[in-house]
N, C-alpha and C. Protein backbone atom coordinates (compact mmCIF):
# COMPACT_ATOMS: atom_id res chain seq x y z
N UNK A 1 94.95 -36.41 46.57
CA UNK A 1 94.69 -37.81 46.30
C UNK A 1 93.76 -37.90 45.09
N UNK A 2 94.20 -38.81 44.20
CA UNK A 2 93.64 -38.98 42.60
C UNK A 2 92.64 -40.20 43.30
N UNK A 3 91.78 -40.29 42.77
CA UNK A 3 90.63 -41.67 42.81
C UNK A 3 90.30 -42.38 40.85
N UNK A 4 90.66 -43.24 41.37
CA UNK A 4 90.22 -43.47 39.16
C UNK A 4 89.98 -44.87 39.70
N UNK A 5 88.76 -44.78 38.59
CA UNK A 5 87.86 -45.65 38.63
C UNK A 5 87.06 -46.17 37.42
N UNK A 6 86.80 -47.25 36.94
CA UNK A 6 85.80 -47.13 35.61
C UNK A 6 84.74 -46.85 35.96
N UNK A 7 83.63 -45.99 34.91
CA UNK A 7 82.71 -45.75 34.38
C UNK A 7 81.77 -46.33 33.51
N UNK A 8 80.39 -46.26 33.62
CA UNK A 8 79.54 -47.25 32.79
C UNK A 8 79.08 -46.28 32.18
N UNK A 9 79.05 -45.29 31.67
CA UNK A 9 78.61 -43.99 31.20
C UNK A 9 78.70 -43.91 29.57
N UNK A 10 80.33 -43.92 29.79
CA UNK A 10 80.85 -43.70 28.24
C UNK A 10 80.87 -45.20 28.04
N UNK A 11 80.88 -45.90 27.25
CA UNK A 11 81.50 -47.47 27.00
C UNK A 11 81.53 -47.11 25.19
N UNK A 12 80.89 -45.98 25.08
CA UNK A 12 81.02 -46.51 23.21
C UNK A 12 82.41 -46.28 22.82
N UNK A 13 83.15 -46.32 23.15
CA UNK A 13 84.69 -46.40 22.77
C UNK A 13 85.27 -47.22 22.69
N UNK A 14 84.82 -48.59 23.53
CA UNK A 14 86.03 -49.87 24.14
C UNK A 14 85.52 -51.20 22.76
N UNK A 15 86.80 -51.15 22.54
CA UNK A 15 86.88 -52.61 22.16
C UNK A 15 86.80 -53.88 22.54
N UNK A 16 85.61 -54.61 22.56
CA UNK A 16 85.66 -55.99 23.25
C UNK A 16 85.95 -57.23 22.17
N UNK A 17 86.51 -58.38 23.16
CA UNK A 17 86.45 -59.30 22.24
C UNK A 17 85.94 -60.64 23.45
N UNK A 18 84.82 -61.27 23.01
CA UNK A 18 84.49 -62.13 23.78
C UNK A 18 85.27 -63.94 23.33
N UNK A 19 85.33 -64.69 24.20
CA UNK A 19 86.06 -65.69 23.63
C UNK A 19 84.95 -67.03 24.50
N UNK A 20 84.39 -67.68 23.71
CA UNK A 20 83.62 -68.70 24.53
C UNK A 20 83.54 -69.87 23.95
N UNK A 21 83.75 -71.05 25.13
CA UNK A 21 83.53 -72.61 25.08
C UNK A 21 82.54 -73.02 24.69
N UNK A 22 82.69 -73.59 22.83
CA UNK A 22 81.54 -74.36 22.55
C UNK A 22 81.00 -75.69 23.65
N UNK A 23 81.85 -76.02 24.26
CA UNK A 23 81.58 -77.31 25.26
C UNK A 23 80.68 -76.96 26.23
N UNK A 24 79.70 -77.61 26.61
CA UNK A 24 78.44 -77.18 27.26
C UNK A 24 77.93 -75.58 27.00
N UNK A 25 77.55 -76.02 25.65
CA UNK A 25 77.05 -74.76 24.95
C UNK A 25 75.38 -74.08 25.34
N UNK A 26 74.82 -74.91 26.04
CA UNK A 26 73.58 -74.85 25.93
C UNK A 26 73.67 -73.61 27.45
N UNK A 27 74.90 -73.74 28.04
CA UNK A 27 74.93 -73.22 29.32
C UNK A 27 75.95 -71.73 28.72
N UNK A 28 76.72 -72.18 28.11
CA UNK A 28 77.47 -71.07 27.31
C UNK A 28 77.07 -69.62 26.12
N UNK A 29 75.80 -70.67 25.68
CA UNK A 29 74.94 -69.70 25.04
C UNK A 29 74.13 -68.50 25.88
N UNK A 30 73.66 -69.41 26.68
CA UNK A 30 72.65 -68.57 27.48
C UNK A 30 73.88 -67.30 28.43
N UNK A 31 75.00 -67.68 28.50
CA UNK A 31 75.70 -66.34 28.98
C UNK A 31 76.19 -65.66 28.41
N UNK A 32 76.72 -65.75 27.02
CA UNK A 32 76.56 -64.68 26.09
C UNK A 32 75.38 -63.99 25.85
N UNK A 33 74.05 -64.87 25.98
CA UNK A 33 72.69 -64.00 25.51
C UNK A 33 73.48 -62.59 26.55
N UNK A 34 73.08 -63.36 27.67
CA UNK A 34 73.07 -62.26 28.94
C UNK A 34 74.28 -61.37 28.68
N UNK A 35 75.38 -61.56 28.32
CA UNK A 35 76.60 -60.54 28.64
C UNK A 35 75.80 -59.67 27.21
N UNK A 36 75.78 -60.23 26.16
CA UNK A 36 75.48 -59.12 24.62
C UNK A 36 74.09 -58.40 24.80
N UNK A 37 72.98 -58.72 25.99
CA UNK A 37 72.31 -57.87 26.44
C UNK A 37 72.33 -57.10 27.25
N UNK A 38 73.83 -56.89 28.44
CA UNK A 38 74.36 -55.95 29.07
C UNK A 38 75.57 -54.53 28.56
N UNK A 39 75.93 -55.56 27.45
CA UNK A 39 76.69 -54.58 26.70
C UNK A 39 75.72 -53.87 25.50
N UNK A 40 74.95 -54.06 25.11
CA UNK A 40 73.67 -53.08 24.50
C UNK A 40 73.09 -52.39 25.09
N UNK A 41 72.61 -52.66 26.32
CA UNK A 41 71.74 -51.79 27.32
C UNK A 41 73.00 -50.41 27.80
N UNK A 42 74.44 -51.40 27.32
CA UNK A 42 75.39 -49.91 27.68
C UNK A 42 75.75 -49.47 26.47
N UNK A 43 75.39 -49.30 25.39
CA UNK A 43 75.93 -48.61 24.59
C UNK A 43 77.25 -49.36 23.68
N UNK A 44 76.93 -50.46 23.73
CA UNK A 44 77.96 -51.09 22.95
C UNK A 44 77.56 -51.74 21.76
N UNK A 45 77.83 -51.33 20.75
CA UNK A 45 77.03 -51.75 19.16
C UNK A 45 77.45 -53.55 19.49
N UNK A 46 76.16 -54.13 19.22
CA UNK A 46 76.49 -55.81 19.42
C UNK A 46 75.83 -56.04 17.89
N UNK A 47 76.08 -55.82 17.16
CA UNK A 47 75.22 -56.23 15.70
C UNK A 47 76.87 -57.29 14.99
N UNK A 48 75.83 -58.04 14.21
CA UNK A 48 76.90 -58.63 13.39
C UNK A 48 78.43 -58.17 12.96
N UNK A 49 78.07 -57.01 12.31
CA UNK A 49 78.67 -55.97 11.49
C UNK A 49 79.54 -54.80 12.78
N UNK A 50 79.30 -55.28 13.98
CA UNK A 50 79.68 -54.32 14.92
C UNK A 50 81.20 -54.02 14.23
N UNK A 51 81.97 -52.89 14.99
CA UNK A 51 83.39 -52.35 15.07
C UNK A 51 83.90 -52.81 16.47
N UNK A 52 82.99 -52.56 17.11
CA UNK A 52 83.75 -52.67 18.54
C UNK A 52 83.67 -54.27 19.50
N UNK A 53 82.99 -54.95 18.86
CA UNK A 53 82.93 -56.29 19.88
C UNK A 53 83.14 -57.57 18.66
N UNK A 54 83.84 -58.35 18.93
CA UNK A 54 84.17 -59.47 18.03
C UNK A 54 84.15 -60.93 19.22
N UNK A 55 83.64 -61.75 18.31
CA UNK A 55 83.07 -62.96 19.49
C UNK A 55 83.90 -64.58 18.71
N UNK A 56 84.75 -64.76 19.47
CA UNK A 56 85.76 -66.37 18.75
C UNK A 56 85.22 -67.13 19.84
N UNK A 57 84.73 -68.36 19.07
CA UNK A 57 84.71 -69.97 19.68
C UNK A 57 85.54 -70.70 19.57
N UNK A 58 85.60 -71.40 20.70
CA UNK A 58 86.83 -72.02 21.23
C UNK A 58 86.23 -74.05 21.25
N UNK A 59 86.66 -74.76 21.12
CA UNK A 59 86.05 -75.80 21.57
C UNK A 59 85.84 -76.53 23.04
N UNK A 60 86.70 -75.63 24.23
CA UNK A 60 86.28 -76.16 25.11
C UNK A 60 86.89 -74.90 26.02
N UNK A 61 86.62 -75.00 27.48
CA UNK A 61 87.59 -74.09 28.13
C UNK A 61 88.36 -74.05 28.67
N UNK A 62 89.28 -75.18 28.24
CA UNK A 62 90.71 -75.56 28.43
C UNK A 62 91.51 -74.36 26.97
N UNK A 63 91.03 -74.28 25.55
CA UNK A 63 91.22 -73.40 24.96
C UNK A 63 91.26 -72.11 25.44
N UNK A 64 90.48 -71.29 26.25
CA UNK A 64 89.82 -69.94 26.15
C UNK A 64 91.84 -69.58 26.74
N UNK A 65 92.32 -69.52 27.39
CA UNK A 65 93.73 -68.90 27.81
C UNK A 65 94.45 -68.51 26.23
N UNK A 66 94.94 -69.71 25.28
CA UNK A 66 95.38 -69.25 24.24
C UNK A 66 94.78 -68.69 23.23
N UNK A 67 93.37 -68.55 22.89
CA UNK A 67 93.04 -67.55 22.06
C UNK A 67 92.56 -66.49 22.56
N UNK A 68 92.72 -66.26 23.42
CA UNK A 68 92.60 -64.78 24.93
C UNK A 68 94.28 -63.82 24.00
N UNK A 69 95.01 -65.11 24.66
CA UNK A 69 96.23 -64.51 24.83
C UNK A 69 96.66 -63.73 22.85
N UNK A 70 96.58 -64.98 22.00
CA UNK A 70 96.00 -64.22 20.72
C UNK A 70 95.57 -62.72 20.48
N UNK A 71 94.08 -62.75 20.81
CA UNK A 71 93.32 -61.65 21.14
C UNK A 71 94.18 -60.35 21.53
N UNK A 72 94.31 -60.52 22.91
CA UNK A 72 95.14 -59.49 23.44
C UNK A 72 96.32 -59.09 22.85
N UNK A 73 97.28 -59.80 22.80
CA UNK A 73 98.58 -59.35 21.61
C UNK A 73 98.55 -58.49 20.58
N UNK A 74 97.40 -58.91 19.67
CA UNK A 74 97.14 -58.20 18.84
C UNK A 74 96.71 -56.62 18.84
N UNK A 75 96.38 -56.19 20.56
CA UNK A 75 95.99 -54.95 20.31
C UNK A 75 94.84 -53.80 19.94
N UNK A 76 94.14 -54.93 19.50
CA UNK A 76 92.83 -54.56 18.98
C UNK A 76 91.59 -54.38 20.27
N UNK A 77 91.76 -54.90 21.15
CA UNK A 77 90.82 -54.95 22.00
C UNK A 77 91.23 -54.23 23.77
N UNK A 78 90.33 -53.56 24.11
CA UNK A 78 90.35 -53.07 25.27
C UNK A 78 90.17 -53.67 26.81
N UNK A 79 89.63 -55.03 26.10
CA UNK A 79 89.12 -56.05 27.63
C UNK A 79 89.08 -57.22 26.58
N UNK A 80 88.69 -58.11 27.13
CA UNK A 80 88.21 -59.89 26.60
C UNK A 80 87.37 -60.39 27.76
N UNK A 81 86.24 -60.76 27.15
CA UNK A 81 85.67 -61.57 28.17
C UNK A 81 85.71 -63.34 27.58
N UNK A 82 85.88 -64.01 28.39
CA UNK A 82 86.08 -65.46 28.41
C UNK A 82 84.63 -66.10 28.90
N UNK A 83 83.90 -66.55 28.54
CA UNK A 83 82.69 -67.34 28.65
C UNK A 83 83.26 -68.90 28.72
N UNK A 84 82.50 -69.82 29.48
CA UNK A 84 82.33 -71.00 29.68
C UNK A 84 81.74 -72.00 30.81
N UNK A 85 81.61 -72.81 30.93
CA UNK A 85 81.69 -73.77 31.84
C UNK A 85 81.73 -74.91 32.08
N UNK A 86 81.92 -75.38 32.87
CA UNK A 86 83.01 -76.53 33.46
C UNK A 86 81.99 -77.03 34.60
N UNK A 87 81.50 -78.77 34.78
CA UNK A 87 80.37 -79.22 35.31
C UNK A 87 81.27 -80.26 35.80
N UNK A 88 80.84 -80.43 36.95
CA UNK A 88 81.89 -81.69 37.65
C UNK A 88 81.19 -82.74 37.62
N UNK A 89 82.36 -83.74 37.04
CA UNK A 89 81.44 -85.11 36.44
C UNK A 89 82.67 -86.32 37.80
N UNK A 90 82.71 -87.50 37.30
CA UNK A 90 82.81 -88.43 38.22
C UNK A 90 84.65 -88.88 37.83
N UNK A 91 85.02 -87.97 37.42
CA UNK A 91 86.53 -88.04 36.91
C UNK A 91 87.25 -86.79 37.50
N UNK A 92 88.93 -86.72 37.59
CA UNK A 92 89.07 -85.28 37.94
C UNK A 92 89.24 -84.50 37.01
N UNK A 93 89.31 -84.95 35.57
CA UNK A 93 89.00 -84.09 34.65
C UNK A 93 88.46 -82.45 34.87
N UNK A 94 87.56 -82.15 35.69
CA UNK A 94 86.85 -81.14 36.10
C UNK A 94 88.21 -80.33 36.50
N UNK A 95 89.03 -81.12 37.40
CA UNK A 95 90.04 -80.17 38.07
C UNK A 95 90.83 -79.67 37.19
N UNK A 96 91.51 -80.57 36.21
CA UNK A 96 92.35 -79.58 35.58
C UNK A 96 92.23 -78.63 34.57
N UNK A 97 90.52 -79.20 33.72
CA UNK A 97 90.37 -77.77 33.14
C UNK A 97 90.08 -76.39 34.36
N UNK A 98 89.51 -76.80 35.11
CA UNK A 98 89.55 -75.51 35.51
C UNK A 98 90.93 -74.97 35.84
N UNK A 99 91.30 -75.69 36.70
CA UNK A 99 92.50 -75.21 36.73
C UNK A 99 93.62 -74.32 35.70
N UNK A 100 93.94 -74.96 34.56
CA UNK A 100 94.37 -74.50 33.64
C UNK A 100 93.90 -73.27 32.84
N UNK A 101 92.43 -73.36 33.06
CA UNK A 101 91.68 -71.96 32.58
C UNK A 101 92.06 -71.07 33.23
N UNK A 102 91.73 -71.31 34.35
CA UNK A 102 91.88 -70.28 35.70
C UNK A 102 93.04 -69.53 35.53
N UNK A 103 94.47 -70.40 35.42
CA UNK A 103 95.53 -70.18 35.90
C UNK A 103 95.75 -69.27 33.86
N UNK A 104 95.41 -70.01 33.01
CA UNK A 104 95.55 -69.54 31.71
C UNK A 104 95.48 -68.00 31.80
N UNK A 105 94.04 -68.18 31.77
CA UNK A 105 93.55 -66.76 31.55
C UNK A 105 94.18 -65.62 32.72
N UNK A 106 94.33 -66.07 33.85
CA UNK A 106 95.04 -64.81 34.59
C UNK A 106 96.44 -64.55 33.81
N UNK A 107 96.87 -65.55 33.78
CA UNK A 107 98.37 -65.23 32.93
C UNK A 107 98.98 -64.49 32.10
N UNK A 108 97.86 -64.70 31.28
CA UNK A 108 97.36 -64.15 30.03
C UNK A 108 97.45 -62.47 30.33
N UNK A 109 96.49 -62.31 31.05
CA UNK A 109 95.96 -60.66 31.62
C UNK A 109 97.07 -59.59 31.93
N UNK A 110 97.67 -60.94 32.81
CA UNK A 110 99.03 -60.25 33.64
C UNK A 110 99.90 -60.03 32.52
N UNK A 111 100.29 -60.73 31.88
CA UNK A 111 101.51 -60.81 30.59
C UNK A 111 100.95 -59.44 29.81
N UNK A 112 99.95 -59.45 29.42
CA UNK A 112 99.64 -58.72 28.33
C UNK A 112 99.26 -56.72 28.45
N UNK A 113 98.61 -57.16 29.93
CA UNK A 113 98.02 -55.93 30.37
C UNK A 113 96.53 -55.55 29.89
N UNK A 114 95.95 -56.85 29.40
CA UNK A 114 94.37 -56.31 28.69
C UNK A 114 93.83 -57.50 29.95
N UNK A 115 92.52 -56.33 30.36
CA UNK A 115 91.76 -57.21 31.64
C UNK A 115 91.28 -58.56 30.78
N UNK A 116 91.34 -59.02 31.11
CA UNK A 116 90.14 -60.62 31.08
C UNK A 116 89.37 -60.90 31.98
N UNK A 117 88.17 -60.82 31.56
CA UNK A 117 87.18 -61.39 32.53
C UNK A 117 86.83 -62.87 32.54
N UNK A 118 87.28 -63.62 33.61
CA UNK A 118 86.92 -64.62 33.78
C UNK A 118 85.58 -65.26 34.15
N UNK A 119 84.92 -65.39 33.05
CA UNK A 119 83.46 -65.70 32.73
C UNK A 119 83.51 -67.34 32.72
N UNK A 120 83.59 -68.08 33.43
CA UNK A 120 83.79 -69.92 33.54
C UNK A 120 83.03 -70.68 34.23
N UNK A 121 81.61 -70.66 34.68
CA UNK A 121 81.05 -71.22 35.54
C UNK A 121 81.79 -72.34 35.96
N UNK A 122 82.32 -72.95 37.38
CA UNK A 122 82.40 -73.98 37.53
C UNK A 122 81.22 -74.42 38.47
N UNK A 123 80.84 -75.68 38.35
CA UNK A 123 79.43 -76.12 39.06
C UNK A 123 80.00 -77.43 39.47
N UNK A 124 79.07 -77.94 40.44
CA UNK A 124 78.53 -79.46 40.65
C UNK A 124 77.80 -79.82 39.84
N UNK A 125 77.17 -79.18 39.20
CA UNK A 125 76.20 -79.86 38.35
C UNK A 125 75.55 -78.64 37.76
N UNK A 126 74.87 -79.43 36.45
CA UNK A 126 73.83 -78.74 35.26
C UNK A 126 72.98 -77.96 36.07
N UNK A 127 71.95 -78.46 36.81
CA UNK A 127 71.23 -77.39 37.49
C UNK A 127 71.76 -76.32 38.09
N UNK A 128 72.85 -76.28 38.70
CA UNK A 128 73.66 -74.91 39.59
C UNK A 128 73.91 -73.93 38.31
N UNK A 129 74.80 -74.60 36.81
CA UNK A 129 74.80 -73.92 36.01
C UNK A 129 73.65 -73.41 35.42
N UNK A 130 72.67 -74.03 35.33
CA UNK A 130 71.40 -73.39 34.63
C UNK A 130 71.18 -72.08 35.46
N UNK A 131 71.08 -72.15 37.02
CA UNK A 131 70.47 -71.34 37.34
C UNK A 131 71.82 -70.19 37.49
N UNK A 132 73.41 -70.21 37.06
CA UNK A 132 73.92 -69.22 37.04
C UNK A 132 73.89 -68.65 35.82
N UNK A 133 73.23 -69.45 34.43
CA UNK A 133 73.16 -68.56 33.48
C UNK A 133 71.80 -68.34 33.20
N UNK A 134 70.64 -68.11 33.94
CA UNK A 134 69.36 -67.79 34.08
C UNK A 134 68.36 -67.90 34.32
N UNK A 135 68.37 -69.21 35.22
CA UNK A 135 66.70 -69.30 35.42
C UNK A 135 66.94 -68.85 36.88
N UNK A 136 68.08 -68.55 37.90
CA UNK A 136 67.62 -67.17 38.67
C UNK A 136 68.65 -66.61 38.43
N UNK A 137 69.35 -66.17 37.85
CA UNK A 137 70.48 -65.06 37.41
C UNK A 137 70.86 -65.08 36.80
N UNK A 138 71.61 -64.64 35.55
CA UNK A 138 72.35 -64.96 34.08
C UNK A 138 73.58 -64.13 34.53
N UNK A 139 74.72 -64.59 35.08
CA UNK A 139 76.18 -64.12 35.34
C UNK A 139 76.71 -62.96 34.06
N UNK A 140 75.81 -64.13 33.29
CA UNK A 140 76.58 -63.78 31.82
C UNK A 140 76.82 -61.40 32.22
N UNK A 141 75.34 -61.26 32.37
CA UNK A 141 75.67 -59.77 33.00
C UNK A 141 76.47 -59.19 33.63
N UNK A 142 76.90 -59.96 34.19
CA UNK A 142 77.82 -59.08 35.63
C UNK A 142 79.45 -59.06 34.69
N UNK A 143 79.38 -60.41 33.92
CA UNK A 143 80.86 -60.23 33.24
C UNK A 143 80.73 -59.36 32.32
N UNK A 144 79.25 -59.00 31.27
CA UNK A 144 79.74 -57.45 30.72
C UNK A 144 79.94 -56.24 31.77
N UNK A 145 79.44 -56.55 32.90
CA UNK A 145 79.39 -55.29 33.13
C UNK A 145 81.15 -54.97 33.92
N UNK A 146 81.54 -56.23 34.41
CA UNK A 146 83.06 -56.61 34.99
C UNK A 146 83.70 -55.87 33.51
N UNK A 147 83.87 -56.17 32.38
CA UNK A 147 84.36 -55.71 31.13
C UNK A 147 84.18 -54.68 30.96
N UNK A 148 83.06 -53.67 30.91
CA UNK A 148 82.68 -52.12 30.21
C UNK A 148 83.38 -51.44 31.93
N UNK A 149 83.63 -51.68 33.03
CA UNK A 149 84.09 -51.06 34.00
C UNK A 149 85.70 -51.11 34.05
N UNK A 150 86.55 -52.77 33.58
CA UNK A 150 87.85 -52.67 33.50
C UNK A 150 88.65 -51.87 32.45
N UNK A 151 87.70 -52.26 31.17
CA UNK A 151 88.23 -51.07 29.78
C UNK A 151 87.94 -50.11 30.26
N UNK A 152 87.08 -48.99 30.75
CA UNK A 152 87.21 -47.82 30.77
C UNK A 152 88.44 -47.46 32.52
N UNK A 153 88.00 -48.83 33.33
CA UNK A 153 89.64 -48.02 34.53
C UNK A 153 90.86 -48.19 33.50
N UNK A 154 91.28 -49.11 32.70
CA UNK A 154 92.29 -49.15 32.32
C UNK A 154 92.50 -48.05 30.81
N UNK A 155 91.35 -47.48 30.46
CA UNK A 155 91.33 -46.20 29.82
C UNK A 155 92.04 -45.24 30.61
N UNK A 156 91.25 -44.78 31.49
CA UNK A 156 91.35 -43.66 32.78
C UNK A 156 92.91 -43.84 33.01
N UNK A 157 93.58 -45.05 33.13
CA UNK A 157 94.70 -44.82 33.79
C UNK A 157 95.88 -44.69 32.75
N UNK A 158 95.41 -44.79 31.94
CA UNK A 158 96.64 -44.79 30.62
C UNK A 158 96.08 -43.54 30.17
């Protein structure tokens, strides 16, 4: 019996490409801080000038599925992480972006074969998001670290 699994060890190899919703940016920023300080702490060049991580804004995250799907096609990248979020206001608006993200971006993954991490806060509200992108946890981490673990299983297995 084979066991394969990703690794956080090696990561200087993987190509990332992050894709995030300028729309509630103030909540969107703060989870990129967090993901581009989990992928440094692993060994992933995050500088301007990087080779390995490239970062496209989207205007909302009803976008993030088609310039994912972009992304991935092209080949260049080993994972995508998708940043955003989505705040439920007094319309159902809320439902169908998420929805459509949701359903986008898996689509996307499946079609293509490059993981996507679905990085989308959905909330009740600004405060729930604040405190999922840092004033008690910054998610934004867990989706680099969801990313530097799917590129290297889907290394391992190819």
């Amino acid at each position: 019996m084979a066991t394969i699994e990703g690794k956080f060890t090696n990561s200087s190899t993987l190509r990332i490409a992050i894709v995030i919703a300028r729309f509630n940016d103030l909540i969107s920023n703060k989870l990129l801080s967090g993901c581009l300080d989990c992928l440094s702490r692993h060994g992933i060049n995050v500088s301007e000038t990087s080779p390995q991580l490239d970062i496209a804004w989207v205007p909302g995250s009803f976008e993030l599925p088609m310039v994912s799907q972009s992304l991935a096609r092209n080949g260049k990248y080993d994972v995508i992480i998708t940043l955003g979020a989505v705040i439920r206001g007094d319309t159902p608006h809320f439902d169908v972006v998420v929805s459509e993200a949701s359903k986008g971006i898996a689509t996307v993954s499946r079609e293509t074969g490059v993981p996507i991490i679905f990085g989308v806060l959905t909330t009740d509200s600004m405060q729930q998001a604040l405190e999922r992108a840092g004033i008690k946890n910054n998610l934004g981490w867990s989706y680099a670290l969801q990313a530097i673990e799917m590129g290297s299983l889907m290394q391992a297995i190819s």
